[in-house]
Every structure is written in structure tokens, then in C-alpha cells.
C-alpha atoms as a PDB file:
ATOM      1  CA  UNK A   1      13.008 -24.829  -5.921  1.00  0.00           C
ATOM      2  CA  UNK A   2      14.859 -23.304  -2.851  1.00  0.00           C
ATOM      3  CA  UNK A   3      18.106 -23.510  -5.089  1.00  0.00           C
ATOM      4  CA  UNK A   4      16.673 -22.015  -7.956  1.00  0.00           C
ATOM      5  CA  UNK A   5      15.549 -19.108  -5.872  1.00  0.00           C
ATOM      6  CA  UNK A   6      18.815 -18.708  -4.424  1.00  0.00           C
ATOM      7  CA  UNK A   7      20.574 -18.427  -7.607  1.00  0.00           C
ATOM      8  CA  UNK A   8      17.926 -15.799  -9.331  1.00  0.00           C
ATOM      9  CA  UNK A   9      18.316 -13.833  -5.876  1.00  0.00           C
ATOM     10  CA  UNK A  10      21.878 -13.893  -6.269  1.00  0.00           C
ATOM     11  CA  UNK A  11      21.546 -12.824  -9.759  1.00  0.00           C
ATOM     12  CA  UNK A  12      18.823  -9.923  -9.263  1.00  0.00           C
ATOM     13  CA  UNK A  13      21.291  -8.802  -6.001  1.00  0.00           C
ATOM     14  CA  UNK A  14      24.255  -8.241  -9.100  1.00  0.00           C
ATOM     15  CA  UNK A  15      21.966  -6.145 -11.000  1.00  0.00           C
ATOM     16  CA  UNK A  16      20.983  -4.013  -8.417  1.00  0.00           C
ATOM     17  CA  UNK A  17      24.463  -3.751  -6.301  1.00  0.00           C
ATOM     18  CA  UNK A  18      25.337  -2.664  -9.972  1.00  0.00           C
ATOM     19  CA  UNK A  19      23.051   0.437 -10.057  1.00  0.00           C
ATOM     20  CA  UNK A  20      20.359  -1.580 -12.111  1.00  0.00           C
ATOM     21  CA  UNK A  21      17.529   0.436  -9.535  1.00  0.00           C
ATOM     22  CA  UNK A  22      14.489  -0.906 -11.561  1.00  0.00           C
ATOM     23  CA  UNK A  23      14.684  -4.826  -9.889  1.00  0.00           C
ATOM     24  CA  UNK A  24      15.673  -3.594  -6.114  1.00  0.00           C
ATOM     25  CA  UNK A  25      11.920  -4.600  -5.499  1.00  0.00           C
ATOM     26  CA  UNK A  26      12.051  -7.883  -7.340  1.00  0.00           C
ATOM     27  CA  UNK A  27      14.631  -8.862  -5.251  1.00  0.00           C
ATOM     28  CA  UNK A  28      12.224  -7.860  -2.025  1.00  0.00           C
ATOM     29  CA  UNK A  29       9.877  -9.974  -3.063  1.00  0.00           C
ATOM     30  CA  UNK A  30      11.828 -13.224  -4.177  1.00  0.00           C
ATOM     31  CA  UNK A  31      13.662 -12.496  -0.700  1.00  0.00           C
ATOM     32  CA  UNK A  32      10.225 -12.275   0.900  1.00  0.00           C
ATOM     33  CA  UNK A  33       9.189 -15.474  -0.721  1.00  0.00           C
ATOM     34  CA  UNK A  34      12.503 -17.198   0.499  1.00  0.00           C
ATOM     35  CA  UNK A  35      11.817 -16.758   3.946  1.00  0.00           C
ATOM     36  CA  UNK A  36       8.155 -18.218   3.556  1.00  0.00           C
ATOM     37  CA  UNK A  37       9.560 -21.694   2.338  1.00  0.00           C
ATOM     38  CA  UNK A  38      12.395 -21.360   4.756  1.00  0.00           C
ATOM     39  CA  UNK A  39       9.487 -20.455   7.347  1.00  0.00           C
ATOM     40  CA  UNK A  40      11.132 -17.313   8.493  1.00  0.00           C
ATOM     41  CA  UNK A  41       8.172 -14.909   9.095  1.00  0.00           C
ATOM     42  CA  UNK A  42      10.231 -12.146  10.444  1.00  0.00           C
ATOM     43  CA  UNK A  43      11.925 -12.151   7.174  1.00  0.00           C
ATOM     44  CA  UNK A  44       9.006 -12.536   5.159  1.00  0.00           C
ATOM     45  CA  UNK A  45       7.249  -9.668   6.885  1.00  0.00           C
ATOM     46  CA  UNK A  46       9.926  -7.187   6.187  1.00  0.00           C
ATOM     47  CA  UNK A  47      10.545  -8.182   2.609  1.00  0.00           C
ATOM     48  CA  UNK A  48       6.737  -7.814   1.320  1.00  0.00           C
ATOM     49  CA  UNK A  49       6.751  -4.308   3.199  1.00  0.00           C
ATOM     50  CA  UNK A  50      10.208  -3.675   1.310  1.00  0.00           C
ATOM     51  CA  UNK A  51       8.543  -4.895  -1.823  1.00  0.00           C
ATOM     52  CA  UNK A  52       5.317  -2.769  -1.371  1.00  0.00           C
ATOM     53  CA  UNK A  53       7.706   0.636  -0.641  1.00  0.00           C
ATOM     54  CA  UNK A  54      10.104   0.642  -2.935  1.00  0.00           C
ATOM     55  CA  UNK A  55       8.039  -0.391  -5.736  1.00  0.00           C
ATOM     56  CA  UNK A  56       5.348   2.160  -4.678  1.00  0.00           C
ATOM     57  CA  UNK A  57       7.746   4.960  -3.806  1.00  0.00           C
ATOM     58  CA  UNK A  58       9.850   4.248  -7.816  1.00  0.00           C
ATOM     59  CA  UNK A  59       6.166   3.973  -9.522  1.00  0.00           C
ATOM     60  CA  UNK A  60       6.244   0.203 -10.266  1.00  0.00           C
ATOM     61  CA  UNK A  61       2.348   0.050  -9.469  1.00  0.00           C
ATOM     62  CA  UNK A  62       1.788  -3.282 -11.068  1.00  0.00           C
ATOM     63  CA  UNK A  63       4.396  -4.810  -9.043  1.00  0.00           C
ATOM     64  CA  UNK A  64       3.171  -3.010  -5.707  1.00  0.00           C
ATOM     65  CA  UNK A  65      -0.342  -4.424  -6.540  1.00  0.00           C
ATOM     66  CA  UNK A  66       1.437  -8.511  -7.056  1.00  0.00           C
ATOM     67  CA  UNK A  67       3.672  -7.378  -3.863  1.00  0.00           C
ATOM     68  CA  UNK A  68       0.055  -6.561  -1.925  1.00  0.00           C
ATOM     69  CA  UNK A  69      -1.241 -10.025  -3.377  1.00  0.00           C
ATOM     70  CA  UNK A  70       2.044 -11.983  -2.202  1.00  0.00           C
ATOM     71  CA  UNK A  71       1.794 -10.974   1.143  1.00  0.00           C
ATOM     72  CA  UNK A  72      -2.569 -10.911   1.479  1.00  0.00           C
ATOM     73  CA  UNK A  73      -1.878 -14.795   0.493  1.00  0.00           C
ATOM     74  CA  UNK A  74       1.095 -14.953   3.026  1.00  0.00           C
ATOM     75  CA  UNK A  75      -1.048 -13.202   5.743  1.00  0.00           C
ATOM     76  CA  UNK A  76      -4.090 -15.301   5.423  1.00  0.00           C
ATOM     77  CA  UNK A  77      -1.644 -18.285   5.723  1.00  0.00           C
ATOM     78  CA  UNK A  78      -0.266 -17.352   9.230  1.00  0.00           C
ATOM     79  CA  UNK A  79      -4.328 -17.057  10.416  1.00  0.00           C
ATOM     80  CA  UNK A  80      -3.900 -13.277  10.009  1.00  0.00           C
ATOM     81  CA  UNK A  81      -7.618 -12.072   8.666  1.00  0.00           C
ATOM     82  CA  UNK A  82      -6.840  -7.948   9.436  1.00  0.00           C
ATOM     83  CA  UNK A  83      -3.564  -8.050   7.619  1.00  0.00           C
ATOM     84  CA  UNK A  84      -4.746 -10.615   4.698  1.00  0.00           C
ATOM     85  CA  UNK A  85      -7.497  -8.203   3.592  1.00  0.00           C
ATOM     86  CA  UNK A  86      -5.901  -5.104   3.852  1.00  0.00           C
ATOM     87  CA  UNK A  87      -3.127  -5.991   1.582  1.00  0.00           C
ATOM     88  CA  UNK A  88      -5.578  -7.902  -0.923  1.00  0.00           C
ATOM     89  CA  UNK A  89      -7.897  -4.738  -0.767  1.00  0.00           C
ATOM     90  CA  UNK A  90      -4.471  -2.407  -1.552  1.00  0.00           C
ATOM     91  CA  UNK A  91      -3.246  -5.187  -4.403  1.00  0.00           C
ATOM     92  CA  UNK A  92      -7.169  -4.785  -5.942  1.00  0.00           C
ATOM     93  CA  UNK A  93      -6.679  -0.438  -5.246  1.00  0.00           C
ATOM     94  CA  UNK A  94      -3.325  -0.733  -7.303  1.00  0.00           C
ATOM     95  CA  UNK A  95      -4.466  -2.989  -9.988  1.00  0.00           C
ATOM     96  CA  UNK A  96      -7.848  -0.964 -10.774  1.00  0.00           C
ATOM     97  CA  UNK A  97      -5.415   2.185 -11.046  1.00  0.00           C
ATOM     98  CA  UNK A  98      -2.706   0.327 -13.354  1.00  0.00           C
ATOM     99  CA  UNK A  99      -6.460  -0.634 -15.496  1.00  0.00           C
ATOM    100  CA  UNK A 100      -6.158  -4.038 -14.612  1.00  0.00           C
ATOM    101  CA  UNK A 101     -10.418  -4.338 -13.697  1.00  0.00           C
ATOM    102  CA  UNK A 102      -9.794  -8.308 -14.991  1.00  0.00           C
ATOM    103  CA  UNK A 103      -7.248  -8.851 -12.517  1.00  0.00           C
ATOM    104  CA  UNK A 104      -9.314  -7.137  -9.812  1.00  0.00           C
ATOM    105  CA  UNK A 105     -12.230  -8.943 -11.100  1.00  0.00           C
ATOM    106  CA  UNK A 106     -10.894 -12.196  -9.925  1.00  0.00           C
ATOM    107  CA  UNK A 107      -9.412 -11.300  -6.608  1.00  0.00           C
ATOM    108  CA  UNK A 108     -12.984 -10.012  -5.753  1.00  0.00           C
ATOM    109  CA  UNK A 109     -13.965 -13.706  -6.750  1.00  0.00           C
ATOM    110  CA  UNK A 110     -11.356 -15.480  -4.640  1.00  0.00           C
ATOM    111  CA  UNK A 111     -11.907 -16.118  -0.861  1.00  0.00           C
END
């Protein structure tokens, strides 16, 4: 899995080092996901808060609201409650305002 990721990082990194703007944020967040297998929480910190920005600040809402999902789940891994809700209450803000009630619908549901 951690070789497959590489290799679709290294791909999305191409696109975006050649002016493709629209996956800079994809790449945050398979970056972000990287450093959670590879346990580097430093790493994985910074990526989901690159993820949320620059999908939020280039209109991407859906993709800030799975960004704000990713990192309530990685959050509530690493024991952290505060963090872990805000982000999950931000990802169900973003997908209510991209008219995804289904999607917020569950997230309400999980724990």
C-alpha cells in the first residue's frame, strides 16, 4: 500500500509542479495520509491543515469537507477528543453547504 501511495504522490507532485493547480490539495492529503502509516504525526498534522487551506482557499469544498473527515478520524486516533470534533463538525459544515445532508447524515450517526 505504502508503495502504491508513493507512486500516485509522485505522480499528483508532476501534475502540480506542472501548473496542474486543481490536485495541489490531493497531494496534501495523500501526503498527510503517508505520514499516518509511516507514523509521522508532525507530518500528518501539517498536511491535513495544507489539505483543509488550499482546498478551502481554491473553492474545492467537497474536498475540504473529506480533508476535515481525514484528519477528525486521524485526531480521534492520537486520543485527541477537542481536535477530532472540531474537524468532524467543519467536514459536516462543508458537506451540508456542498448539499451533501446524506453524507452529513451519517457522520452525525458515527461515534
Amino acid at each position: 500500500m505504502k508503495k502504491y501511495a508513493r507512486k500516485t504522490i509522485h505522480l499528483i507532485r508532476g501534475w502540480a509542479k506542472n501548473g496542474n493547480v486543481n490536485v495541489v490539495h490531493y497531494l496534501y492529503i495523500l501526503e498527510a495520509e503517508l505520514a499516518v502509516l509511516n507514523g509521522k504525526n508532525k507530518n500528518a498534522k501539517e498536511g491535513f491543515n495544507a489539505a483543509i487551506t488550499t482546498s478551502s482557499r481554491n473553492g474545492f469544498l467537497q474536498d475540504s469537507a473529506l480533508s476535515h473527515e481525514l484528519a477528525s478520524a486521524y485526531f480521534k486516533a492520537q486520543g485527541d477528543d477537542y481536535w477530532g470534533k472540531y474537524h468532524i463538525e467543519r467536514s459536516k459544515a462543508c458537506y451540508q453547504e456542498w448539499g451533501c445532508g446524506g453524507k452529513v447524515e451519517q457522520l452525525s450517526k458515527k461515534k
